[in-house]
N, C-alpha and C. Protein backbone atom coordinates (compact mmCIF):
# COMPACT_ATOMS: atom_id res chain seq x y z
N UNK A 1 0.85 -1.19 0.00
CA UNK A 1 0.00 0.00 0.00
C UNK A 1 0.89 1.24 0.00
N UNK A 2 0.36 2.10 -1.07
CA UNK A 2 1.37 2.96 -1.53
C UNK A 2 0.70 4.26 -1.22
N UNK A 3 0.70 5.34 -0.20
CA UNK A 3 -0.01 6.39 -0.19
C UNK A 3 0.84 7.59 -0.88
N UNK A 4 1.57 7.08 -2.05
CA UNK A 4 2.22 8.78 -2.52
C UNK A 4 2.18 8.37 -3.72
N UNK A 5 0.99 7.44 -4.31
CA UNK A 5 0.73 7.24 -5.32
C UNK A 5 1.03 6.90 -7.08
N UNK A 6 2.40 6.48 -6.58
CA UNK A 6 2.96 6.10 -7.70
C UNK A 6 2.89 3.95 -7.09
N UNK A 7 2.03 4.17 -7.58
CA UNK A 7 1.30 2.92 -8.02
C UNK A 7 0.81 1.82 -9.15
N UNK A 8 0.89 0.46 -9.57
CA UNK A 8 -0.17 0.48 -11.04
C UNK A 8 -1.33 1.57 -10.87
N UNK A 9 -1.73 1.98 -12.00
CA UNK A 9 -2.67 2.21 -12.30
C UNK A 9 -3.43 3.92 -11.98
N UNK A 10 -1.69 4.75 -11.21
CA UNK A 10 -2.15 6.16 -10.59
C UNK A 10 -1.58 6.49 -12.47
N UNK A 11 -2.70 7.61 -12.46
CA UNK A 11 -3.06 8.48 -13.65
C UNK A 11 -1.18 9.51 -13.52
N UNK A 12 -1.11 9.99 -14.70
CA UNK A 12 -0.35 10.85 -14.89
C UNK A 12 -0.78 12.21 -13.99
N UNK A 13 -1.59 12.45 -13.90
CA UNK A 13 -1.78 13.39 -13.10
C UNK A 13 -1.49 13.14 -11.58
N UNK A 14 -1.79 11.90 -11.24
CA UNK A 14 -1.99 11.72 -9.63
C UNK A 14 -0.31 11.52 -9.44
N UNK A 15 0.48 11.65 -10.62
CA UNK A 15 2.11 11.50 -10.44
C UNK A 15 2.73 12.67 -10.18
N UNK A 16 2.09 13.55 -11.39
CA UNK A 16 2.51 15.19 -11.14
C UNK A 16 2.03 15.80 -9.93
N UNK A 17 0.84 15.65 -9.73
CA UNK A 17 0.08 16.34 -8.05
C UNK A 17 1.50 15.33 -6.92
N UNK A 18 1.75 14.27 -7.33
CA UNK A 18 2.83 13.32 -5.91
C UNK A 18 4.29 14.16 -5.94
N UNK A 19 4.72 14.07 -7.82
CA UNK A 19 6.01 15.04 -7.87
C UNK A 19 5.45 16.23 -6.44
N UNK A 20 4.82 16.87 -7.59
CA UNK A 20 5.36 18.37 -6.55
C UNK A 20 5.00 18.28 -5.49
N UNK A 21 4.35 17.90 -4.88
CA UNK A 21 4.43 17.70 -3.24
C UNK A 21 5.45 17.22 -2.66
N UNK A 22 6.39 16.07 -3.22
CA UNK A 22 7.56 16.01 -2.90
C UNK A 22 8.28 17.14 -2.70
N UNK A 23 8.55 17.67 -3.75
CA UNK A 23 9.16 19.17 -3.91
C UNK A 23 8.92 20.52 -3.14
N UNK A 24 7.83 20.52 -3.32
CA UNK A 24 7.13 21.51 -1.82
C UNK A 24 7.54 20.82 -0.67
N UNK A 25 7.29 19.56 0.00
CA UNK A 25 8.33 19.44 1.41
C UNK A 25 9.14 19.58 1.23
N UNK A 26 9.84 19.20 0.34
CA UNK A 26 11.59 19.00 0.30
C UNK A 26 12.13 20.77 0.36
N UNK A 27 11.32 21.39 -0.32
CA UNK A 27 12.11 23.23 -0.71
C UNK A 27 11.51 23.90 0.85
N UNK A 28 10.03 23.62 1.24
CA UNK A 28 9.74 24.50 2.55
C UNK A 28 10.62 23.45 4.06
N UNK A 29 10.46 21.90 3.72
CA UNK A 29 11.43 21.31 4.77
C UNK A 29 10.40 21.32 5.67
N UNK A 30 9.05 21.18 5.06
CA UNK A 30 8.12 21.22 6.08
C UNK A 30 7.01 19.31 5.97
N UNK A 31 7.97 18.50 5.57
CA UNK A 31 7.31 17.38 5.25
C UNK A 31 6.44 17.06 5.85
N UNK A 32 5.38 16.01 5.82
CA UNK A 32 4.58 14.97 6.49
C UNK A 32 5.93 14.27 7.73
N UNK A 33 5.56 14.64 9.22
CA UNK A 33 5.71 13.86 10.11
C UNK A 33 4.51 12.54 10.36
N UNK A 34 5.68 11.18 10.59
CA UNK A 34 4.68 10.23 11.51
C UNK A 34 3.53 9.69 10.32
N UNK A 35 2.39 9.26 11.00
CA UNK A 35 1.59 8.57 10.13
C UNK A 35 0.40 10.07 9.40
N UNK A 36 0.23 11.52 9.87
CA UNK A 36 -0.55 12.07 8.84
C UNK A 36 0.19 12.45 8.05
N UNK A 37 -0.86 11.82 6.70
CA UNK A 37 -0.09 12.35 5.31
C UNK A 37 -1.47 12.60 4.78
N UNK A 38 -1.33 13.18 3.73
CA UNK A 38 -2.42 13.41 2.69
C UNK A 38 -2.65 12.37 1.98
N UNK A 39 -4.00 11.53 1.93
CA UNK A 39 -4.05 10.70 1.20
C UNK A 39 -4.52 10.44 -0.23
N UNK A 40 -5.29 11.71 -0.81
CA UNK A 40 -5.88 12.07 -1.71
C UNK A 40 -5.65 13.50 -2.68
N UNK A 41 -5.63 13.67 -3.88
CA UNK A 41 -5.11 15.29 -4.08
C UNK A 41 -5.81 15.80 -3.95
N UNK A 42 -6.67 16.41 -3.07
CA UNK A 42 -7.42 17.72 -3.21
C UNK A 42 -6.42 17.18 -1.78
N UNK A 43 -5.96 16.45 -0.57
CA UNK A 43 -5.74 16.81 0.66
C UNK A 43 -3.71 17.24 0.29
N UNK A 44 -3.36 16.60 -1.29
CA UNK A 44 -1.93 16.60 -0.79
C UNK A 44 -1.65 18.54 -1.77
N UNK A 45 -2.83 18.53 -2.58
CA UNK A 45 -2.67 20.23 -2.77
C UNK A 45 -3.22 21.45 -1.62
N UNK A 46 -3.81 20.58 -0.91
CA UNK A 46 -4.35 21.71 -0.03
C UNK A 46 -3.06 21.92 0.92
N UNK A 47 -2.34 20.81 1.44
CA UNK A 47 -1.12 20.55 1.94
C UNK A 47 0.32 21.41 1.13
N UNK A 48 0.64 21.02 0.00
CA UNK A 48 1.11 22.11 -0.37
C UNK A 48 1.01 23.38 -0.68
N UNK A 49 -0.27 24.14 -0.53
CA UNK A 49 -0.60 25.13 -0.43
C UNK A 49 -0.33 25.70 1.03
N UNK A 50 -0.75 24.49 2.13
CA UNK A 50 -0.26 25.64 3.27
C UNK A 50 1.16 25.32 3.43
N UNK A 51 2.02 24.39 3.07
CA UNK A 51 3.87 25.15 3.14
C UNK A 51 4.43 25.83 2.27
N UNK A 52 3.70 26.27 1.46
CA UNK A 52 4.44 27.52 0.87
C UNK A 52 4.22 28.75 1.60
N UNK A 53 2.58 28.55 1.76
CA UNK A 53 2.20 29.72 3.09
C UNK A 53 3.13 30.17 3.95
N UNK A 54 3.30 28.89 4.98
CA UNK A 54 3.98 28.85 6.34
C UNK A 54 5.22 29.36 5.67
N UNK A 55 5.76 28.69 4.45
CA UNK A 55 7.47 29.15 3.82
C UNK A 55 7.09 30.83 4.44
N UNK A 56 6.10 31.19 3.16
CA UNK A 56 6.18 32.19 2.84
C UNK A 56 6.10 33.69 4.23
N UNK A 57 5.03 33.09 5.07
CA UNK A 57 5.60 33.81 6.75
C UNK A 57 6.54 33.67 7.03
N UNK A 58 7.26 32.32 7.41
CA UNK A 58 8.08 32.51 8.04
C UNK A 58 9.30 33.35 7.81
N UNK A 59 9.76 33.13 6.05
CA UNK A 59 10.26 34.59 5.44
C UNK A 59 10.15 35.95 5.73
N UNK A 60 8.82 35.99 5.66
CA UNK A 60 8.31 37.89 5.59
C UNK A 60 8.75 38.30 7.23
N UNK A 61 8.61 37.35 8.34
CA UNK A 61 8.65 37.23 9.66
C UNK A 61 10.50 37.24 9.70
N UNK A 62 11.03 36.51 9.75
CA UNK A 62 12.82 36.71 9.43
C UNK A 62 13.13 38.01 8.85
N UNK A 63 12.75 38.35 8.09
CA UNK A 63 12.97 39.45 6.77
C UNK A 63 13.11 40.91 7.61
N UNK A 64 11.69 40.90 8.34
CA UNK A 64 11.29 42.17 9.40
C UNK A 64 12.14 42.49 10.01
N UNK A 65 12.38 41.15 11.24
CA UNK A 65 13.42 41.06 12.44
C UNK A 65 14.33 41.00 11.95
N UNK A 66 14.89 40.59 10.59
CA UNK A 66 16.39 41.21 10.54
C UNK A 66 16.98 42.68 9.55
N UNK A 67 15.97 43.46 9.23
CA UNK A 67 15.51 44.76 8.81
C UNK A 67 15.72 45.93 10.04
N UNK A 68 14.61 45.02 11.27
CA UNK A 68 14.97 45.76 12.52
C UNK A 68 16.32 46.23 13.13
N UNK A 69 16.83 44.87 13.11
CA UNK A 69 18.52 44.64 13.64
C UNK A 69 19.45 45.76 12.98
N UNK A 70 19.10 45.53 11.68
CA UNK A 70 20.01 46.47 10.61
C UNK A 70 19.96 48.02 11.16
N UNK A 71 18.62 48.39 11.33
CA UNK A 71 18.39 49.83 11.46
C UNK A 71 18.74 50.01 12.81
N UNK A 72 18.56 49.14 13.75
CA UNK A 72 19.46 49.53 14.72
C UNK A 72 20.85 49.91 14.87
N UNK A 73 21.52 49.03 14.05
CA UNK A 73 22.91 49.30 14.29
C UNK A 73 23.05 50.50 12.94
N UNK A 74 22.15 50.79 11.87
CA UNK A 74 22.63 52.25 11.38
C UNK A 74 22.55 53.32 12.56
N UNK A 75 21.30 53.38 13.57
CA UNK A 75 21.33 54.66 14.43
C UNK A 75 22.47 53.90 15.31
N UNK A 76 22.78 53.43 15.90
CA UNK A 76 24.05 53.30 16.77
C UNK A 76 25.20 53.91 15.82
N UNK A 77 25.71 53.16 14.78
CA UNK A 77 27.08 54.10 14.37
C UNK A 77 26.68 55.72 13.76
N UNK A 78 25.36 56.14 13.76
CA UNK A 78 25.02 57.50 13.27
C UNK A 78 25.59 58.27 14.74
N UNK A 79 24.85 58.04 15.71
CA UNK A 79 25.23 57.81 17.33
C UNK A 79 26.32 58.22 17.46
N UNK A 80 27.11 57.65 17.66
CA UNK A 80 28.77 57.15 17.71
C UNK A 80 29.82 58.19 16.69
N UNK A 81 29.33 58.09 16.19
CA UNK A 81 29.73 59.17 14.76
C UNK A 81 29.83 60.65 15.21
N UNK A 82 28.27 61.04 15.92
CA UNK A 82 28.02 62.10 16.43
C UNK A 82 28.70 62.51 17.61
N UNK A 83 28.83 61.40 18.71
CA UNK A 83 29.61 61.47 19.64
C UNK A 83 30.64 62.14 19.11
N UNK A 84 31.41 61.19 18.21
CA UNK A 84 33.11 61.71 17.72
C UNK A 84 32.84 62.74 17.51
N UNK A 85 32.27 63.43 16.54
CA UNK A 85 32.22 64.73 15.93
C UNK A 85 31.83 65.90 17.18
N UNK A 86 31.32 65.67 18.04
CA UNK A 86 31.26 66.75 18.85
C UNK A 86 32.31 66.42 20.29
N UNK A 87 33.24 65.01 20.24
CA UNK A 87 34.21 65.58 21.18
C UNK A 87 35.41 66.06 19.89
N UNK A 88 35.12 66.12 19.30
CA UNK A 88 36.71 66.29 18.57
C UNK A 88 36.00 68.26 18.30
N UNK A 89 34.86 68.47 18.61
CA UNK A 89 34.70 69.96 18.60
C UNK A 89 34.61 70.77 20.15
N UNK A 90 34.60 70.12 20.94
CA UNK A 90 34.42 70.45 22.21
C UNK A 90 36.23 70.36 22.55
N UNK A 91 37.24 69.66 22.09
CA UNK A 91 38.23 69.56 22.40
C UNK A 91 39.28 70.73 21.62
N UNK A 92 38.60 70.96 20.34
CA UNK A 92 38.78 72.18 19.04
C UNK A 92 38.61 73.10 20.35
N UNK A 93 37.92 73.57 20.79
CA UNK A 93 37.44 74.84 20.85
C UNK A 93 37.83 74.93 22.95
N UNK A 94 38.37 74.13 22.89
CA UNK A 94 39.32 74.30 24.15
C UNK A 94 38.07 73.79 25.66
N UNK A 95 37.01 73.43 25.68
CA UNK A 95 36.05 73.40 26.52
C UNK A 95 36.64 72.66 27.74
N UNK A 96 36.61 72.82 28.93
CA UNK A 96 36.70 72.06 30.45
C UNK A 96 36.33 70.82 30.72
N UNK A 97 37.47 70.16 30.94
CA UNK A 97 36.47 68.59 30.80
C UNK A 97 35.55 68.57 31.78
N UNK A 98 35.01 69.25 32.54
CA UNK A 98 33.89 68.87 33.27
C UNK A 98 32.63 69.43 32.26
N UNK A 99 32.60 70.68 31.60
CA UNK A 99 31.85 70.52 30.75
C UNK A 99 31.59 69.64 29.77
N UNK A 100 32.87 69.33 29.14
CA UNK A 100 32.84 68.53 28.00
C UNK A 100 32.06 67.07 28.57
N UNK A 101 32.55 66.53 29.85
CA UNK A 101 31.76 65.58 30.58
C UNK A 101 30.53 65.55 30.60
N UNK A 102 29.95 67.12 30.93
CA UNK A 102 28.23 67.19 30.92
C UNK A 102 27.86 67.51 29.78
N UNK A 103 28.33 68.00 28.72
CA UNK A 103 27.74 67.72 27.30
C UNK A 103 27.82 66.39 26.97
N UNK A 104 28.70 65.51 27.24
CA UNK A 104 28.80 64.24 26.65
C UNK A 104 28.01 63.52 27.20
N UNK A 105 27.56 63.55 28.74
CA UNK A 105 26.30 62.67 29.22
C UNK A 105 24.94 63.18 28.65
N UNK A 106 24.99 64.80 28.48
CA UNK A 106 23.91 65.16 28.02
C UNK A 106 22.97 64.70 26.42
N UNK A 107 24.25 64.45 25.52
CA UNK A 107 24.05 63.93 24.23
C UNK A 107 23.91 62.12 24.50
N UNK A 108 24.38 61.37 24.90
CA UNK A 108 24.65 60.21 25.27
C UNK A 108 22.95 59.87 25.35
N UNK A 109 22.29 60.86 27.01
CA UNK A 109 20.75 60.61 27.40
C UNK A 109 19.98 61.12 26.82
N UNK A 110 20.54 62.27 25.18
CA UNK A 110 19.14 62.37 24.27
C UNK A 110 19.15 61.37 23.07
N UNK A 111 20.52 60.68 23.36
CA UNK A 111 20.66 59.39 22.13
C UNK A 111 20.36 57.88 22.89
N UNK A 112 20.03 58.04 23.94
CA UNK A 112 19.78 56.95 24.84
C UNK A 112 18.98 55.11 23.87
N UNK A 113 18.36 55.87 23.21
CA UNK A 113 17.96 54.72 22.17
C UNK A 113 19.11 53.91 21.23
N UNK A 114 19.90 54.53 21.04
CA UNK A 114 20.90 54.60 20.10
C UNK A 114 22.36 53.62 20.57
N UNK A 115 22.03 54.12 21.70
CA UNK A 115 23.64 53.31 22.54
C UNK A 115 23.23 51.82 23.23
């Protein structure tokens, strides 16, 4: 008993609907665990229809969170950048390191997101 239908007597079609379902687990890696499988094609297309789905979230979902990450670390070295540029002008222009200290905490806690 053959449930992936390459059998006597499965139609050319019921081979192509078995191909690509192979192919859809194999590319999303989302196979049939254990004994449920699809036993019929309207259940093994409805089946490959939802792992391309799930592919296709779980992508758009990765994609976001690592979009996020990125833009974080552009405002951190924008940050950092800014830092430099205003001690290398606070040091230009001769300022007290205790000032230069309280400008630098002061910029630091309006970039507080950033660091």
């Amino acid at each position: 008993d053959d449930k992936y239908g390459f059998v006597p007597g499965s139609t050319v079609l019921d081979q192509y609907i078995i191909s690509f379902y192979w192919v859809s687990a194999a590319f999303t890696i989302s196979g049939t665990i254990g004994d449920v499988v699809p036993n019929n094609n309207v259940e093994i297309v409805f089946t490959m229809i939802l792992m391309v789905l799930n592919l296709t979230l779980f992508r758009y979902v990765t994609g976001e969170v690592s979009s996020m990450v990125m833009r974080a670390d552009e405002d951190t070295i924008k940050a950092r950048a800014g830092l430099e540029a205003m001690e290398v002008f606070l040091l230009d222009q001769r300022i007290g390191p205790e000032l230069r200290e309280s400008v630098r905490q002061h910029y630091k806690a309006s970039q507080s997101n950033s660091f």
